[in-house]
N, C-alpha and C. Protein backbone atom coordinates (compact mmCIF):
# COMPACT_ATOMS: atom_id res chain seq x y z
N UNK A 1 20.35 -7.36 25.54
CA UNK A 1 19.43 -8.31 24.91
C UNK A 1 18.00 -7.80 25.12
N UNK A 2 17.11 -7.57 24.16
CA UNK A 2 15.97 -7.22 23.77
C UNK A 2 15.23 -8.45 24.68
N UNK A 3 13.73 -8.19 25.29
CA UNK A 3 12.86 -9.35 25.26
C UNK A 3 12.78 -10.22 24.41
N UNK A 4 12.62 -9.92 23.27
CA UNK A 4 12.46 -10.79 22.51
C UNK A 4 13.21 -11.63 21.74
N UNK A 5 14.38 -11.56 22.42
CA UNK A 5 15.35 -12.21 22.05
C UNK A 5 15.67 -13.41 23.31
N UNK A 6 14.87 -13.56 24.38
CA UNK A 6 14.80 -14.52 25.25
C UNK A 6 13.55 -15.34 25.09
N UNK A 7 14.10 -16.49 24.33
CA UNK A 7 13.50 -17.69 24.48
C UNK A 7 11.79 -18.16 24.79
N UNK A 8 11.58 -17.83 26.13
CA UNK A 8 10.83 -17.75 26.95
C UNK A 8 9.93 -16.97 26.56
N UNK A 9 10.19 -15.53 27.03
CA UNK A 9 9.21 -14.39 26.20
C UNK A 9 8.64 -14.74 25.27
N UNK A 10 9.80 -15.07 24.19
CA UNK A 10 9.32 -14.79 22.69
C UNK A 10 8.63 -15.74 22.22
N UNK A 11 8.44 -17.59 22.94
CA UNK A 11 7.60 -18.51 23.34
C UNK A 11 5.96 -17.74 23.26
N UNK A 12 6.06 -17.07 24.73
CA UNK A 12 4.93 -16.73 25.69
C UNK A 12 4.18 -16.26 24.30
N UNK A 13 4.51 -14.92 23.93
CA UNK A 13 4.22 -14.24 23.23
C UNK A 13 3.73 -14.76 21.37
N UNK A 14 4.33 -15.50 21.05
CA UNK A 14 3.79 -16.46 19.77
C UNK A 14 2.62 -17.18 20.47
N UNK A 15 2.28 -17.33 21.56
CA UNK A 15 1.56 -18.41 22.28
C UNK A 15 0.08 -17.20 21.66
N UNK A 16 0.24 -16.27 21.91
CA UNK A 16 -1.19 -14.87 22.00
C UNK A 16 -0.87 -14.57 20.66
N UNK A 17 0.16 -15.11 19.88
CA UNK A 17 0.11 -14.15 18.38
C UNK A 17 -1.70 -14.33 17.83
N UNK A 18 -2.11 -13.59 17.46
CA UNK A 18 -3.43 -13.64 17.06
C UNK A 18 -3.54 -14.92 15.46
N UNK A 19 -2.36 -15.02 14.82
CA UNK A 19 -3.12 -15.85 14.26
C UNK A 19 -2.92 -17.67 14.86
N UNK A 20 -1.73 -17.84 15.36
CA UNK A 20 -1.66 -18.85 16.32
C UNK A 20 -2.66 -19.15 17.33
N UNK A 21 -2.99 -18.23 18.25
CA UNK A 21 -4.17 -18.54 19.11
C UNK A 21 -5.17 -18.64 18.71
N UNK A 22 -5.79 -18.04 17.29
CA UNK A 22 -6.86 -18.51 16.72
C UNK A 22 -6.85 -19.81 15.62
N UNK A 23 -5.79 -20.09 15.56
CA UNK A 23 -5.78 -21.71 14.56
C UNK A 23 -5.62 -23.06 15.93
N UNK A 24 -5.33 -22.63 16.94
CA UNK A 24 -5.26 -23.21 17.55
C UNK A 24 -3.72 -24.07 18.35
N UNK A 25 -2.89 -23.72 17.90
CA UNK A 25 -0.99 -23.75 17.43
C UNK A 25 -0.49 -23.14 19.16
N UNK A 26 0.04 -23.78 19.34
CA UNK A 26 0.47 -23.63 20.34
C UNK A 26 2.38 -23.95 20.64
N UNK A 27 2.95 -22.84 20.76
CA UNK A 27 4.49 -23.28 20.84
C UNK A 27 4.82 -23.48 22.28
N UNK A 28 5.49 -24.84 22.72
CA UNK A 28 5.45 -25.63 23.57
C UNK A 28 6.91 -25.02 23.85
N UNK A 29 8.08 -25.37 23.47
CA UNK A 29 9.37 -24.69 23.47
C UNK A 29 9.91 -24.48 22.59
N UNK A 30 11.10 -23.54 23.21
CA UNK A 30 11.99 -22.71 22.11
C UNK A 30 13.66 -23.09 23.05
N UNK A 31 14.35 -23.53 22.47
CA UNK A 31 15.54 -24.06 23.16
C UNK A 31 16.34 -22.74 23.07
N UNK A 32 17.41 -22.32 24.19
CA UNK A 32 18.13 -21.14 24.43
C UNK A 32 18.73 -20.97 23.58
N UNK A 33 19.55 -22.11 22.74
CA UNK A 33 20.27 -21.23 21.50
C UNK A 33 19.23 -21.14 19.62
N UNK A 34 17.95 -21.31 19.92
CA UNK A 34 17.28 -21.05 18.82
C UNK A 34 17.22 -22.24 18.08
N UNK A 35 17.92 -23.45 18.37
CA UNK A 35 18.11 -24.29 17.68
C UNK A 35 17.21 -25.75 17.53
N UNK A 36 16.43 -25.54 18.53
CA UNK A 36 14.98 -26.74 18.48
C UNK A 36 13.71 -26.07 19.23
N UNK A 37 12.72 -26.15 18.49
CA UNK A 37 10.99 -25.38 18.54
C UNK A 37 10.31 -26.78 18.19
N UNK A 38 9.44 -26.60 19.17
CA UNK A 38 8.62 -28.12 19.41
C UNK A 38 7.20 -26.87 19.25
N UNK A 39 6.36 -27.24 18.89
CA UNK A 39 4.81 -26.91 18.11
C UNK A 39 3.94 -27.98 18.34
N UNK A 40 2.63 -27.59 19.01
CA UNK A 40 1.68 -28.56 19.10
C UNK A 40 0.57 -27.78 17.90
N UNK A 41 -0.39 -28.64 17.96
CA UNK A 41 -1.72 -27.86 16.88
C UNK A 41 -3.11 -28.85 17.77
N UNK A 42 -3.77 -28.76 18.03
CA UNK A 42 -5.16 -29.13 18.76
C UNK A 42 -6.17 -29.20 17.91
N UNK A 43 -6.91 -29.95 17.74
CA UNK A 43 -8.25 -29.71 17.31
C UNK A 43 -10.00 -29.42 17.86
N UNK A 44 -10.02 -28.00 17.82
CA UNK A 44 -11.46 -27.63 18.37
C UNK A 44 -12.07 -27.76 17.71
N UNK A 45 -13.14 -27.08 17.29
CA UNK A 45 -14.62 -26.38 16.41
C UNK A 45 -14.29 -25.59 15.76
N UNK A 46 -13.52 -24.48 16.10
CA UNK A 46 -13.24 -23.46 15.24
C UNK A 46 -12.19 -23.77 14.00
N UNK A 47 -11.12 -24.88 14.50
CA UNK A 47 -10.14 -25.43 13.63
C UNK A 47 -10.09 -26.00 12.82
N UNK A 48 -11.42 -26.87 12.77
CA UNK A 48 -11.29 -28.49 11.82
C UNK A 48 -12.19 -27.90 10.39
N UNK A 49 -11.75 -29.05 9.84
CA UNK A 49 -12.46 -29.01 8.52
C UNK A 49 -13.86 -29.11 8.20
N UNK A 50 -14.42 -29.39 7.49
CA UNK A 50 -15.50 -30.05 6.97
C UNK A 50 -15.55 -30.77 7.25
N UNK A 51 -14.90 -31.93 6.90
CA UNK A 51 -14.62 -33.45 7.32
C UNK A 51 -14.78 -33.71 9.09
N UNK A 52 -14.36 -32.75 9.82
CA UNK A 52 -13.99 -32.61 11.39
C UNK A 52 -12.55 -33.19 11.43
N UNK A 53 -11.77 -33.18 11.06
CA UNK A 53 -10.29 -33.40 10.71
C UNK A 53 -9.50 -31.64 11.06
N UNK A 54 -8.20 -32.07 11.05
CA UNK A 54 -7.35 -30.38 11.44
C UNK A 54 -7.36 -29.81 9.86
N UNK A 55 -7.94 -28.59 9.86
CA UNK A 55 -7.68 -27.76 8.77
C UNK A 55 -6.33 -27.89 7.98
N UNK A 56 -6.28 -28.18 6.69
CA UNK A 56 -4.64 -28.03 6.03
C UNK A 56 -4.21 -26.72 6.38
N UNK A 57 -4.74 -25.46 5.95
CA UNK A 57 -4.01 -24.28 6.69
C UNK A 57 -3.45 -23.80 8.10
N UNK A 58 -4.05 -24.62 9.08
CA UNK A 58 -3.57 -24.64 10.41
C UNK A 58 -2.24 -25.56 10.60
N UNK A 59 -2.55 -26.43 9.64
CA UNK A 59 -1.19 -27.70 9.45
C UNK A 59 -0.22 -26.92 9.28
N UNK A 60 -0.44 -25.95 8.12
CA UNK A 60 0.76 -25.35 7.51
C UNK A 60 1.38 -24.33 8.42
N UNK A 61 0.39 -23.58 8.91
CA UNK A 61 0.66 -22.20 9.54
C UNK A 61 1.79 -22.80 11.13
N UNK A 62 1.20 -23.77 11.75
CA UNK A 62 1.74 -24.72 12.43
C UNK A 62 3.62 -24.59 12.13
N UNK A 63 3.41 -24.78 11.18
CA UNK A 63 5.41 -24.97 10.54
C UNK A 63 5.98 -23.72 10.06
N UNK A 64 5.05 -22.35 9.99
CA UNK A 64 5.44 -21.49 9.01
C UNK A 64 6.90 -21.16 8.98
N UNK A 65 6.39 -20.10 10.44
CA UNK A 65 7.66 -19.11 10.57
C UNK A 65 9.08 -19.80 10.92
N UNK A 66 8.96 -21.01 11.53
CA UNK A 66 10.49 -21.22 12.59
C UNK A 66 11.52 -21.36 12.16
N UNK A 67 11.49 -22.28 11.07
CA UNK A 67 13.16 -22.05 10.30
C UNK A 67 13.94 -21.01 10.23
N UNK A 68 13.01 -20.31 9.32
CA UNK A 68 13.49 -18.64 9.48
C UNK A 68 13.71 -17.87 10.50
N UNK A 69 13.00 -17.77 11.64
CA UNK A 69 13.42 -17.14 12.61
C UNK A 69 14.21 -17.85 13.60
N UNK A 70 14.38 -19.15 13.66
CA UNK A 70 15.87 -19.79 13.74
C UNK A 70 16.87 -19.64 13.24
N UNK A 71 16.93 -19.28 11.66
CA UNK A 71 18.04 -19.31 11.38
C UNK A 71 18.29 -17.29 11.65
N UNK A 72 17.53 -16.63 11.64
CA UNK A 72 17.99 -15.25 11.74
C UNK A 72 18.22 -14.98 13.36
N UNK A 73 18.15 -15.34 14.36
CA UNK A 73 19.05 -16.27 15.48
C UNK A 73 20.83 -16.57 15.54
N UNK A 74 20.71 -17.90 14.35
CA UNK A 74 21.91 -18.31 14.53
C UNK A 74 22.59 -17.84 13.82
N UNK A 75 22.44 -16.90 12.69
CA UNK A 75 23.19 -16.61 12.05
C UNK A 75 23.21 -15.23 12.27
N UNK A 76 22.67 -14.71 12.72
CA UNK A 76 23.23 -13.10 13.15
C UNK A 76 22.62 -11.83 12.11
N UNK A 77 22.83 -10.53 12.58
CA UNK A 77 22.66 -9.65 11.68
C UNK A 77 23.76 -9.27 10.02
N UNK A 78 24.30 -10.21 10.39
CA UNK A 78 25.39 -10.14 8.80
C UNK A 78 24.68 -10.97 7.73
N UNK A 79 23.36 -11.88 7.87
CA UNK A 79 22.23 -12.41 6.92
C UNK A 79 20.96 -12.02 6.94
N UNK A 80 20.87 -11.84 5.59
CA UNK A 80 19.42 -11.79 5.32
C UNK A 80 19.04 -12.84 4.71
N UNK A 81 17.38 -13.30 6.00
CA UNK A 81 16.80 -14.78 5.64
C UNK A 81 15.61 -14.37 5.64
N UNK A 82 15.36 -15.02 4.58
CA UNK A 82 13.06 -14.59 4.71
C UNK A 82 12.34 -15.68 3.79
N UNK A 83 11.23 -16.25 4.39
CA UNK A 83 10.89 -17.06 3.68
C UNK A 83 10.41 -16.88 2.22
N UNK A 84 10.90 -18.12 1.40
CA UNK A 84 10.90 -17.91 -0.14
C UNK A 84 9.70 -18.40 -0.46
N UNK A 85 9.53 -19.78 -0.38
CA UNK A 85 8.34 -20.52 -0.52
C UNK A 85 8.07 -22.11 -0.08
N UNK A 86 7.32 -22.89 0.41
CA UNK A 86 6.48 -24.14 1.22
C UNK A 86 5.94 -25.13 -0.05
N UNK A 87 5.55 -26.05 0.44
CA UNK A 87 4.66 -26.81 -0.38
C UNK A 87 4.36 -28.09 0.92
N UNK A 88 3.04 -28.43 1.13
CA UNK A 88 2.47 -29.53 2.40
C UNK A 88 2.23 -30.26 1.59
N UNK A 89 2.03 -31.86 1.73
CA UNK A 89 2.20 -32.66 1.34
C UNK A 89 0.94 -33.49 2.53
N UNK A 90 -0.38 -33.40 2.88
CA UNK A 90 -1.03 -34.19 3.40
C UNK A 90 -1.09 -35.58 3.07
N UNK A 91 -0.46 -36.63 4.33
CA UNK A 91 -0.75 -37.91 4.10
C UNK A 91 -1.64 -38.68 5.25
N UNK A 92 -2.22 -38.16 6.28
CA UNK A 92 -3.38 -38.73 6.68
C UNK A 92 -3.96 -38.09 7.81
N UNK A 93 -5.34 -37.73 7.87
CA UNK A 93 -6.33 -36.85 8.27
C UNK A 93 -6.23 -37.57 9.71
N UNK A 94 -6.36 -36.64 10.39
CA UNK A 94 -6.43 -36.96 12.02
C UNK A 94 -7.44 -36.21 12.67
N UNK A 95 -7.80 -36.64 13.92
CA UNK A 95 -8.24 -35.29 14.94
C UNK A 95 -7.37 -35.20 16.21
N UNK A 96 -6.74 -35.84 16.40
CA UNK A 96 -6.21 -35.94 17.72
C UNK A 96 -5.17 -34.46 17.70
N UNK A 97 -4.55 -34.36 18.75
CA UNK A 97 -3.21 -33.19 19.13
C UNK A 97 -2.15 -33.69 17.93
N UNK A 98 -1.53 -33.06 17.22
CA UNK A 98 -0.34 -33.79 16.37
C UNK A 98 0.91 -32.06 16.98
N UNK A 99 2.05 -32.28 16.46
CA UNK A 99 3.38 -31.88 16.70
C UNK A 99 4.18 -32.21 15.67
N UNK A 100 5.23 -30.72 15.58
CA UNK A 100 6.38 -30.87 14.42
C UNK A 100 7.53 -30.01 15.68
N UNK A 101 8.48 -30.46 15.52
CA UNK A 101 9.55 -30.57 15.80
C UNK A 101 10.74 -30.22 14.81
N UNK A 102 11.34 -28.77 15.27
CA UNK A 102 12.42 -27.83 14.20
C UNK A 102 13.79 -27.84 15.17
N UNK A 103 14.70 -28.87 14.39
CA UNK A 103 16.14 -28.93 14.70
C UNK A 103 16.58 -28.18 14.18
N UNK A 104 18.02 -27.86 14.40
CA UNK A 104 18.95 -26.82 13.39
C UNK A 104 20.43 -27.31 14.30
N UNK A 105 20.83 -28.06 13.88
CA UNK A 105 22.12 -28.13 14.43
C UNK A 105 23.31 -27.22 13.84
N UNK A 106 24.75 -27.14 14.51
CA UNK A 106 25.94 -26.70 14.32
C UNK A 106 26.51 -27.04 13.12
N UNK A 107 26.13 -27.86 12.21
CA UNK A 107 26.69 -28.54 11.29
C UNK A 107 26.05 -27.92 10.15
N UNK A 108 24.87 -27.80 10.11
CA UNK A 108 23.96 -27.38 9.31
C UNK A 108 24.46 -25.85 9.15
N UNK A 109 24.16 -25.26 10.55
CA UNK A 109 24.57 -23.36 10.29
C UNK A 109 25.89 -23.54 9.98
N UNK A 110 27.25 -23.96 10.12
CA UNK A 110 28.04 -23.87 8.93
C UNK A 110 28.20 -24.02 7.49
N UNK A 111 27.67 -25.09 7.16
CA UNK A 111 27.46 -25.32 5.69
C UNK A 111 26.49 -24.41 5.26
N UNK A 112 25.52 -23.65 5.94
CA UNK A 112 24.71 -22.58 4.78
C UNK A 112 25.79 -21.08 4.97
N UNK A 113 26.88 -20.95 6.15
CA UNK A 113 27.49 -20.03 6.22
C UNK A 113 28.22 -19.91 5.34
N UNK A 114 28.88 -21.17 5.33
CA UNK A 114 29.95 -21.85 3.65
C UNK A 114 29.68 -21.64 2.48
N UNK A 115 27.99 -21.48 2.43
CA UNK A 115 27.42 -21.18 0.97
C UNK A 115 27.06 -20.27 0.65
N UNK A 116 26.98 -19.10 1.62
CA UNK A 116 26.50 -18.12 1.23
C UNK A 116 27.68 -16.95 1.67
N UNK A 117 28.77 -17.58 1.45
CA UNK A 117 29.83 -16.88 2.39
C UNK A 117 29.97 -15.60 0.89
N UNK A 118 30.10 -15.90 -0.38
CA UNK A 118 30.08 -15.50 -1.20
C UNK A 118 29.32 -13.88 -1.66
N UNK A 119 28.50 -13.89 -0.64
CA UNK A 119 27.04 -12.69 -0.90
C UNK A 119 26.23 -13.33 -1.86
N UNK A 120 26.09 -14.07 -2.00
CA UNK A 120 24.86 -14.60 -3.21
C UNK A 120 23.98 -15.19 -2.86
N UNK A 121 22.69 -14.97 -3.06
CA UNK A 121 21.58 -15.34 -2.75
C UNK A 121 21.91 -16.93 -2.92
N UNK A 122 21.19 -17.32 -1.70
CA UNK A 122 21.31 -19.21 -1.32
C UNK A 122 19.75 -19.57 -1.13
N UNK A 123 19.18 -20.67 -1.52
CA UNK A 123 18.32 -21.07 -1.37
C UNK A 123 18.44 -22.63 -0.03
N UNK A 124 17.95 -22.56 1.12
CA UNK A 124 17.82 -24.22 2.06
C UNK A 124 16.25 -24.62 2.22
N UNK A 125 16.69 -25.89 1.66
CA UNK A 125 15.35 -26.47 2.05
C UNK A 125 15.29 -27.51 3.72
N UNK A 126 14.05 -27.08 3.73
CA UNK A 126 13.94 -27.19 5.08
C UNK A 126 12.81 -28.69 5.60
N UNK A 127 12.49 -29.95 5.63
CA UNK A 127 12.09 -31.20 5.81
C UNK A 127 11.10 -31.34 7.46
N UNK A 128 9.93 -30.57 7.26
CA UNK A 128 9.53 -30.79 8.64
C UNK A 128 7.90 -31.96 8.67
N UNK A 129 8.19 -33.12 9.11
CA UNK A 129 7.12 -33.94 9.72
C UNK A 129 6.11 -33.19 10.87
N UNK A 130 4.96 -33.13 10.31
CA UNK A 130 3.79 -32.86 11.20
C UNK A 130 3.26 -34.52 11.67
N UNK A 131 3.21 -35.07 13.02
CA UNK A 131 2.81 -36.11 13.32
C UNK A 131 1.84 -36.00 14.41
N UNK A 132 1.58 -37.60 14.51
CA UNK A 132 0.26 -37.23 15.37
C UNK A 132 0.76 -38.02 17.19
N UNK A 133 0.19 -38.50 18.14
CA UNK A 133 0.74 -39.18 19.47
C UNK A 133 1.55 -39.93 19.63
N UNK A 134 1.22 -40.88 18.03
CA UNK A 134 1.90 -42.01 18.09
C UNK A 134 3.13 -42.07 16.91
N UNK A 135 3.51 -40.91 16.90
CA UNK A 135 4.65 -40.98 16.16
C UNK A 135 4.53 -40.70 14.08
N UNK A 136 3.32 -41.16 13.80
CA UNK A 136 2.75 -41.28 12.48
C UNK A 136 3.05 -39.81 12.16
N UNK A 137 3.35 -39.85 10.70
CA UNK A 137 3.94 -38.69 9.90
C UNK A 137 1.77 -38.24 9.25
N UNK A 138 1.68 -37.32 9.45
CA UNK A 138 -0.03 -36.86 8.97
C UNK A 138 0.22 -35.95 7.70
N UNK A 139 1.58 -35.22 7.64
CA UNK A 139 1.65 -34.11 6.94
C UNK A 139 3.20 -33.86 6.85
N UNK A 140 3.86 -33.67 5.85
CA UNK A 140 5.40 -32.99 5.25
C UNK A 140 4.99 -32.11 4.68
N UNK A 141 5.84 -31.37 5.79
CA UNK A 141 5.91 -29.92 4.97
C UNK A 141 7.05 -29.46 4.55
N UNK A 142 7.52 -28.76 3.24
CA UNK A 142 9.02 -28.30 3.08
C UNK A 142 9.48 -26.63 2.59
N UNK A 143 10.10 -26.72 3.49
CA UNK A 143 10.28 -24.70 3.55
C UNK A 143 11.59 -24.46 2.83
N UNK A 144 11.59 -23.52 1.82
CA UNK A 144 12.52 -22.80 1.07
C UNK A 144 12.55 -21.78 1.90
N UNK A 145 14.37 -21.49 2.10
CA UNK A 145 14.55 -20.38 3.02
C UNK A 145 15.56 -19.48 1.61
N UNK A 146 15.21 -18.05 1.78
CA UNK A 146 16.33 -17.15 0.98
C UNK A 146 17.60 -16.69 2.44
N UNK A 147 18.50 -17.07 2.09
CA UNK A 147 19.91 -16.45 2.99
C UNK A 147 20.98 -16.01 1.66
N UNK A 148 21.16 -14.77 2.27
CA UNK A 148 22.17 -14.34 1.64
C UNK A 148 23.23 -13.05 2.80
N UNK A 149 24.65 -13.54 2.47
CA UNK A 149 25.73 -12.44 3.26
C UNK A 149 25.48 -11.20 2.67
N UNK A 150 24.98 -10.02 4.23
CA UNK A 150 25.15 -8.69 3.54
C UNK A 150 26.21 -8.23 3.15
């Protein structure tokens, strides 16, 4: 097993990715089997808007990568997954700390295994709430993933 294939490390290390540490994004955990990534986002000076609110691009960048590199995790080197395309959905401006939270259960990685068992390009959409302390949804974001069996 590579470093970067432990949890921990590969945490630490997104923590210094240069564009994360400069939006302000911070990954809190990464669960041992790849299957839940908890994400905070902060608001400094360098982050906020015009308004003094969290930048929409930090919102987004916040949710980018994890699906995908969850699912290329659970599903192994016999798929190819890469992100297709997003769309955010801002529903209310904050400043406080907000958090999104990326499940992937056992149920789920079978049924895209089921669908793409074929070799044919599969498209999953992916449903992630950006919220703020108190639970309030600020931002939906939704990720198109490409998986397909080599």
């Amino acid at each position: 097993m590579t470093p970067l294939n432990k949890p921990v490390l590969f945490r630490r290390l997104m923590n210094l990715w240069p564009p994360f540490l400069g939006a302000g994004i911070s990954v809190q955990h990464i669960s041992r089997d790849w299957r839940s990534v908890h994400v905070t986002l902060r608001r400094y000076w360098f982050n906020r808007n015009y308004m003094g609110t969290h930048f929409g691009g930090s919102l987004y960048a916040m949710t980018d990568p994890f699906y995908m590199l969850m699912l290329i995790r659970n599903l192994g080197k016999r798929y190819v997954v890469w992100d297709k395309s997003a769309s955010v959905e801002f529903i209310k401006p904050v400043q406080e700390r907000v958090s999104a939270i990326f499940t992937l259960d056992a149920h789920r990685i079978e049924q895209i295994q089921a669908r793409a068992a074929d070799g044919q390009k599969h498209f999953e959409d992916f449903a992630i709430d950006v919220t703020d302390g108190n639970g309030n949804i600020i931002a939906k974001v939704t990720k198109t993933i490409y998986i397909r069996k080599k």
